[in-house]
PDB file of N, CA and C in Angstrom:
ATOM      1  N   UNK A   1     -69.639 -25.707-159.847  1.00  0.00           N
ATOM      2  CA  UNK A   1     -69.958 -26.990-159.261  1.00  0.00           C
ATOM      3  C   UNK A   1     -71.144 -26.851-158.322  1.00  0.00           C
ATOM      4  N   UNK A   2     -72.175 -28.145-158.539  1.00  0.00           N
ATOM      5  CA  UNK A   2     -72.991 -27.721-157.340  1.00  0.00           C
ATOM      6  C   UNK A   2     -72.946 -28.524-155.920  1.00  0.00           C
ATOM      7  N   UNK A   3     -73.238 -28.229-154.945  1.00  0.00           N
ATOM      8  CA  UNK A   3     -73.745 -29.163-153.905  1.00  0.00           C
ATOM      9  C   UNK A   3     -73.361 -30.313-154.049  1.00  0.00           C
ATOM     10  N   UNK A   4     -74.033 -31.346-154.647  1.00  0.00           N
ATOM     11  CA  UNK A   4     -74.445 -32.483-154.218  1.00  0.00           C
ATOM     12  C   UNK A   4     -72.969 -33.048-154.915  1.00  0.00           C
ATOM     13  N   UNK A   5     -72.135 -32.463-156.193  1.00  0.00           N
ATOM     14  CA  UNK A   5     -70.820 -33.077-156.668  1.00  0.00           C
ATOM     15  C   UNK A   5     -69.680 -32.484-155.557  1.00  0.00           C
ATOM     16  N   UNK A   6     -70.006 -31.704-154.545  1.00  0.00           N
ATOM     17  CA  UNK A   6     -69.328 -31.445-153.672  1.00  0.00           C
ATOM     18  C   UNK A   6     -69.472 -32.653-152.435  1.00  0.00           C
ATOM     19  N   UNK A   7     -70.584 -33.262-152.214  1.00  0.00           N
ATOM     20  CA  UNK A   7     -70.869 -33.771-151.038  1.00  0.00           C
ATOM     21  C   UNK A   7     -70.600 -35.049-151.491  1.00  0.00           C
ATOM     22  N   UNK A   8     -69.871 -35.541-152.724  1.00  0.00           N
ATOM     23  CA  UNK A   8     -70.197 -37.340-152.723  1.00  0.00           C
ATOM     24  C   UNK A   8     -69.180 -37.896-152.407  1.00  0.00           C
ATOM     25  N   UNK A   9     -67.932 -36.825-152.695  1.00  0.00           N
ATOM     26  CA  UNK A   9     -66.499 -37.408-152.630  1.00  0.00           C
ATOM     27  C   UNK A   9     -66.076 -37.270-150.787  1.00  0.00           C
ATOM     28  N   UNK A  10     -67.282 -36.183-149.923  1.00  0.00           N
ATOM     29  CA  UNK A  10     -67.010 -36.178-148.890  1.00  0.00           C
ATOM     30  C   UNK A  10     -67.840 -37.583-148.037  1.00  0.00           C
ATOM     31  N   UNK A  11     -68.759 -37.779-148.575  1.00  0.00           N
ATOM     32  CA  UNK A  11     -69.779 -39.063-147.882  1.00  0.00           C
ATOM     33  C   UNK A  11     -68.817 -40.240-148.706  1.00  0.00           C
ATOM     34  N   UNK A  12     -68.697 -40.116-149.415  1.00  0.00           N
ATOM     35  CA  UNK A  12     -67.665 -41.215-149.774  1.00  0.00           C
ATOM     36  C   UNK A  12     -66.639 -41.509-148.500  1.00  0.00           C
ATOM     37  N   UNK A  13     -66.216 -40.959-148.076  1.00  0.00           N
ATOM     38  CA  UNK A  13     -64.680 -40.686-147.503  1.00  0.00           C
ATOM     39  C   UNK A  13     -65.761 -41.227-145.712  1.00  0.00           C
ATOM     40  N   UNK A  14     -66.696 -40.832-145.478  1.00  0.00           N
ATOM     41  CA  UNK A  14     -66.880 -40.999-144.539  1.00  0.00           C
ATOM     42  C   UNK A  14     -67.550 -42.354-143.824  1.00  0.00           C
ATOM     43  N   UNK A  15     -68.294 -42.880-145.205  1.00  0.00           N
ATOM     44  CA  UNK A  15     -68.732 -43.693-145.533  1.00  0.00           C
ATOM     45  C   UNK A  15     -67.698 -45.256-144.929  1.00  0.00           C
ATOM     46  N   UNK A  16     -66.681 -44.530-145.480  1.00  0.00           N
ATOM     47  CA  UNK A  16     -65.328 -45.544-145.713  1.00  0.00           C
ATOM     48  C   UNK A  16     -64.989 -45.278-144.242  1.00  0.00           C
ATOM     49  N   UNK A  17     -64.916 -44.467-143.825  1.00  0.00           N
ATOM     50  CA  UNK A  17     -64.134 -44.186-142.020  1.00  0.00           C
ATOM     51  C   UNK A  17     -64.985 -44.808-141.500  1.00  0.00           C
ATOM     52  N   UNK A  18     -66.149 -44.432-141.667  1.00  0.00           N
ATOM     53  CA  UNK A  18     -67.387 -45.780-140.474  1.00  0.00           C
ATOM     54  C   UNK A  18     -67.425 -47.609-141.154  1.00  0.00           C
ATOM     55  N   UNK A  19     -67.122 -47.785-142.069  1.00  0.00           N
ATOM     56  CA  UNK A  19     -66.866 -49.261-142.577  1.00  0.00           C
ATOM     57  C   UNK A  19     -65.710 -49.658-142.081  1.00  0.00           C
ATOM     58  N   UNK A  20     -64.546 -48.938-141.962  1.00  0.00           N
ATOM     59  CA  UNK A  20     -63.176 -49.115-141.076  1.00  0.00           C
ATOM     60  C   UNK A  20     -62.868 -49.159-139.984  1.00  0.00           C
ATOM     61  N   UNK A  21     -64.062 -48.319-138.862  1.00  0.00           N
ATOM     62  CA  UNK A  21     -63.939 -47.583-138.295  1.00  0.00           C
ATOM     63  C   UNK A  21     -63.428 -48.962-136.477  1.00  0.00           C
ATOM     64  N   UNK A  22     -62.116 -48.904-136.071  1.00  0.00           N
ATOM     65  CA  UNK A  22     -61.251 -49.536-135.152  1.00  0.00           C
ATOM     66  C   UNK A  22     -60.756 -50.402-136.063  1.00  0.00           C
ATOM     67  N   UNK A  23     -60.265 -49.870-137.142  1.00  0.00           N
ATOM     68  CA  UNK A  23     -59.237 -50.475-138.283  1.00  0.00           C
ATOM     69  C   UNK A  23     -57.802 -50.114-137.892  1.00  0.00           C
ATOM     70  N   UNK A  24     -56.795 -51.160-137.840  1.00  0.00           N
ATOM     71  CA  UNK A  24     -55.491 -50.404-137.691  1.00  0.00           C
ATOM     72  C   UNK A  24     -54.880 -49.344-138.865  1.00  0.00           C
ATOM     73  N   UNK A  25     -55.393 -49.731-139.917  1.00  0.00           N
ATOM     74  CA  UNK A  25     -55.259 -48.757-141.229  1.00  0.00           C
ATOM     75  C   UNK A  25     -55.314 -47.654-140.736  1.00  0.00           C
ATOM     76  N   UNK A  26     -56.826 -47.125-140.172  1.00  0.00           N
ATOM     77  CA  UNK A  26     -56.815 -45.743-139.792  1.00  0.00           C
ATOM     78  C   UNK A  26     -55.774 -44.881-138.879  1.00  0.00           C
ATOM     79  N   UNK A  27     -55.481 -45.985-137.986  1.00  0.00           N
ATOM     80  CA  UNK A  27     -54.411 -45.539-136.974  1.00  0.00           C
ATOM     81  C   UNK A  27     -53.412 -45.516-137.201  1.00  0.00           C
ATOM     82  N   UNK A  28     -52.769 -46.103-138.320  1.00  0.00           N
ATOM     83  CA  UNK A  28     -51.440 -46.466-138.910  1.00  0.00           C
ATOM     84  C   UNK A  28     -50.577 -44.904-138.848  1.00  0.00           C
ATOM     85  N   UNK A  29     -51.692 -43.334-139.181  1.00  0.00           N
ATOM     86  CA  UNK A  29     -50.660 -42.203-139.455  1.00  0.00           C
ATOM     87  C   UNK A  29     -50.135 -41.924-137.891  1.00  0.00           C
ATOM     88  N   UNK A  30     -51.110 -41.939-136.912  1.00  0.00           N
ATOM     89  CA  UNK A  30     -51.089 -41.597-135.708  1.00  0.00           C
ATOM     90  C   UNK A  30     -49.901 -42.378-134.938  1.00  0.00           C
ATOM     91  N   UNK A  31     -49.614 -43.574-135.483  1.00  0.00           N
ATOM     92  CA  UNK A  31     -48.640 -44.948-135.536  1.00  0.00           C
ATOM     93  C   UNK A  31     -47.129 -44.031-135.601  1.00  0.00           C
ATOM     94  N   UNK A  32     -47.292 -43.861-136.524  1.00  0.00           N
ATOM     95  CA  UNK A  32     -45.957 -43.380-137.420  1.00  0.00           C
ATOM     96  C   UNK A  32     -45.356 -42.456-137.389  1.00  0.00           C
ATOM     97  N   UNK A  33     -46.237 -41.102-136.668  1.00  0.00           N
ATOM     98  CA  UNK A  33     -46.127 -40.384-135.685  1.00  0.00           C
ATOM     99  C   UNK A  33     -45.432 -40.224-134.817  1.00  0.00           C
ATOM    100  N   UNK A  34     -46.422 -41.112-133.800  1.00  0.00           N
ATOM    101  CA  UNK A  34     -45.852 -41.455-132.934  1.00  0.00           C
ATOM    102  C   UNK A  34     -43.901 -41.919-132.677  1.00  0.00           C
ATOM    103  N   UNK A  35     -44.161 -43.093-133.536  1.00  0.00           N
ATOM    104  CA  UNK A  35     -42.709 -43.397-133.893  1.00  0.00           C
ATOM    105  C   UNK A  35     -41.786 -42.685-134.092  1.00  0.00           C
ATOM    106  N   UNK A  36     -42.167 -41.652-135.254  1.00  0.00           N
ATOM    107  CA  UNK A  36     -41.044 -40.185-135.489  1.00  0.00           C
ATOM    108  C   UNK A  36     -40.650 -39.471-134.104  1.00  0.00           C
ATOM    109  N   UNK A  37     -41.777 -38.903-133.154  1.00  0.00           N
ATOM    110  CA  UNK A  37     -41.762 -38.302-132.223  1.00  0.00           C
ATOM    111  C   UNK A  37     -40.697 -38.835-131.337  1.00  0.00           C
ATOM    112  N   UNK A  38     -40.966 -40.179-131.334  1.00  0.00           N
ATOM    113  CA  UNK A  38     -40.479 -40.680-129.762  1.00  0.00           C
ATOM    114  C   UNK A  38     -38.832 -40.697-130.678  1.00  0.00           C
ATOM    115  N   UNK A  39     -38.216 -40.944-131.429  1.00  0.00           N
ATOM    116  CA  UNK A  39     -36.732 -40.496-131.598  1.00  0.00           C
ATOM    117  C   UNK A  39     -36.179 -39.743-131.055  1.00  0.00           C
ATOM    118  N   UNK A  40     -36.969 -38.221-130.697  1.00  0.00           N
ATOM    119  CA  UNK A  40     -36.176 -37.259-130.238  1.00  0.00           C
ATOM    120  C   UNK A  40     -35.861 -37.825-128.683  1.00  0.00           C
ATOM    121  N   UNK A  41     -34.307 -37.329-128.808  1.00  0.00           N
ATOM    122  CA  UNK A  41     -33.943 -37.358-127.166  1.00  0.00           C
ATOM    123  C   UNK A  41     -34.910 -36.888-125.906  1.00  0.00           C
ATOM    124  N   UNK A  42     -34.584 -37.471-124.789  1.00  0.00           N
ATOM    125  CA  UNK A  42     -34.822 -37.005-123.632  1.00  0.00           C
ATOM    126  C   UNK A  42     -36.487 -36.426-123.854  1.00  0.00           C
ATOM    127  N   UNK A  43     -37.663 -35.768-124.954  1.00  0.00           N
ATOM    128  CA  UNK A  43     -38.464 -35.781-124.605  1.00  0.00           C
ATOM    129  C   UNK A  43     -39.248 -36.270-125.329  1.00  0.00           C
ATOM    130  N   UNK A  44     -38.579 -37.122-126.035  1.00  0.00           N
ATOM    131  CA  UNK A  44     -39.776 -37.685-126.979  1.00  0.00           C
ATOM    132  C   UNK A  44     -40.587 -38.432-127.255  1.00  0.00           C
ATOM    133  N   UNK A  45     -40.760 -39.194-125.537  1.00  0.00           N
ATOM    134  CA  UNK A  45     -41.991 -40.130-125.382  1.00  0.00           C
ATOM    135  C   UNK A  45     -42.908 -39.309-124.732  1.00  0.00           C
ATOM    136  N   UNK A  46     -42.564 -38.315-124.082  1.00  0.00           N
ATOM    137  CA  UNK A  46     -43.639 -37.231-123.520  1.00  0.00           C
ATOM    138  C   UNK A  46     -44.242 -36.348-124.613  1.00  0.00           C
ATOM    139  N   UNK A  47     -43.974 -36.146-125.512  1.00  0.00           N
ATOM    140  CA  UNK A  47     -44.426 -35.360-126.726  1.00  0.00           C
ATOM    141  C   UNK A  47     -45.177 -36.500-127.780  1.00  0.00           C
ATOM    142  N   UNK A  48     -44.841 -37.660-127.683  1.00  0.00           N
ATOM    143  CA  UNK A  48     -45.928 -38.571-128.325  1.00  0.00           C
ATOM    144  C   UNK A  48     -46.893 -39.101-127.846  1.00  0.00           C
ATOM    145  N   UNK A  49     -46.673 -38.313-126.765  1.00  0.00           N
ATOM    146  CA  UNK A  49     -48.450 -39.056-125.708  1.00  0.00           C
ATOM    147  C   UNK A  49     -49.112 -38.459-126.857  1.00  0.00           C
ATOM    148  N   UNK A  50     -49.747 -37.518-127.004  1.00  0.00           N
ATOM    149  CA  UNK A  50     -51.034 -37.063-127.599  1.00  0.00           C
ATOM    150  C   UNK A  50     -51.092 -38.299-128.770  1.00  0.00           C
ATOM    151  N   UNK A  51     -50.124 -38.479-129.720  1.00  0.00           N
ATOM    152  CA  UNK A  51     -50.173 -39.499-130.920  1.00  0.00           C
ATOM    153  C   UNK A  51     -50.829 -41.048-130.751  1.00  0.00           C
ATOM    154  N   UNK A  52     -49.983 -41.195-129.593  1.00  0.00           N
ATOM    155  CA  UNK A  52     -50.357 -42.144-129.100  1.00  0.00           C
ATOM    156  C   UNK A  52     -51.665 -42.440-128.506  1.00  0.00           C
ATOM    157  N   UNK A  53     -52.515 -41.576-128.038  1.00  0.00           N
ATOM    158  CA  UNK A  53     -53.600 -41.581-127.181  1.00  0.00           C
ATOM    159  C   UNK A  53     -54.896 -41.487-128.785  1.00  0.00           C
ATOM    160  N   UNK A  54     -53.882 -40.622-129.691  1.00  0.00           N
ATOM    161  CA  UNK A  54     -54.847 -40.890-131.009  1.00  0.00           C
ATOM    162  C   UNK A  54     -55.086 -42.419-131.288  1.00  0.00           C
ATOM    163  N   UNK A  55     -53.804 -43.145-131.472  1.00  0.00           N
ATOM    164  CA  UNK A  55     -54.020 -43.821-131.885  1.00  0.00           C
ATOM    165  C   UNK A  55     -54.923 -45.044-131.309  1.00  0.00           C
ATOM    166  N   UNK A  56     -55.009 -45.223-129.937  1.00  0.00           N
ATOM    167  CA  UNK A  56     -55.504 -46.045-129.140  1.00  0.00           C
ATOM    168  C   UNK A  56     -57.459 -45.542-128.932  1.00  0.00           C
ATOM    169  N   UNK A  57     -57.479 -44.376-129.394  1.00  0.00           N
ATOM    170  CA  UNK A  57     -58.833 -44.049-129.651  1.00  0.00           C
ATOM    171  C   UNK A  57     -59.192 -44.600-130.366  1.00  0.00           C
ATOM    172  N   UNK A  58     -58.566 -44.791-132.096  1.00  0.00           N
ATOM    173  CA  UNK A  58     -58.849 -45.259-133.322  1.00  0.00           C
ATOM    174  C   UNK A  58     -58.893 -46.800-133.280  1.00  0.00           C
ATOM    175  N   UNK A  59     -57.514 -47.270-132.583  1.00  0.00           N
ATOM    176  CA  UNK A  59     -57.741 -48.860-132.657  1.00  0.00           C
ATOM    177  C   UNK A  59     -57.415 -49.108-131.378  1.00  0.00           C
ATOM    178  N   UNK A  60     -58.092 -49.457-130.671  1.00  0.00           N
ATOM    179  CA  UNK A  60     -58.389 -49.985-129.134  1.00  0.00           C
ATOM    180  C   UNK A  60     -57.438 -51.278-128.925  1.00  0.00           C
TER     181      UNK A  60
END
């Protein structure tokens, strides 16, 4: 394979993140995450900060 069939499927992809880009779509994994995390007992809203702080980067 050369180069440039390596680089289209990646500019593709990025292409698409800057056309999206403060889309809740994007934030949706960081979302869901989050959600899983915070289940656990006693520490699991302190262990979804980071998820959470993703996600509020992505969609403001």
């Amino acid at each position: 394979m050369n180069l440039a069939a390596l680089l289209k499927p990646l500019a593709a992809v990025l292409l698409t993140s800057i056309a999206l880009s403060g889309c809740g779509v994007l934030a949706a994994p960081c979302r869901v995450a989050s959600a899983g995390i915070k289940m656990v007992p006693v520490v699991g809203h302190a262990a979804a900060a980071p998820t959470d702080l993703c996600a509020a980067v992505i969609d403001p």
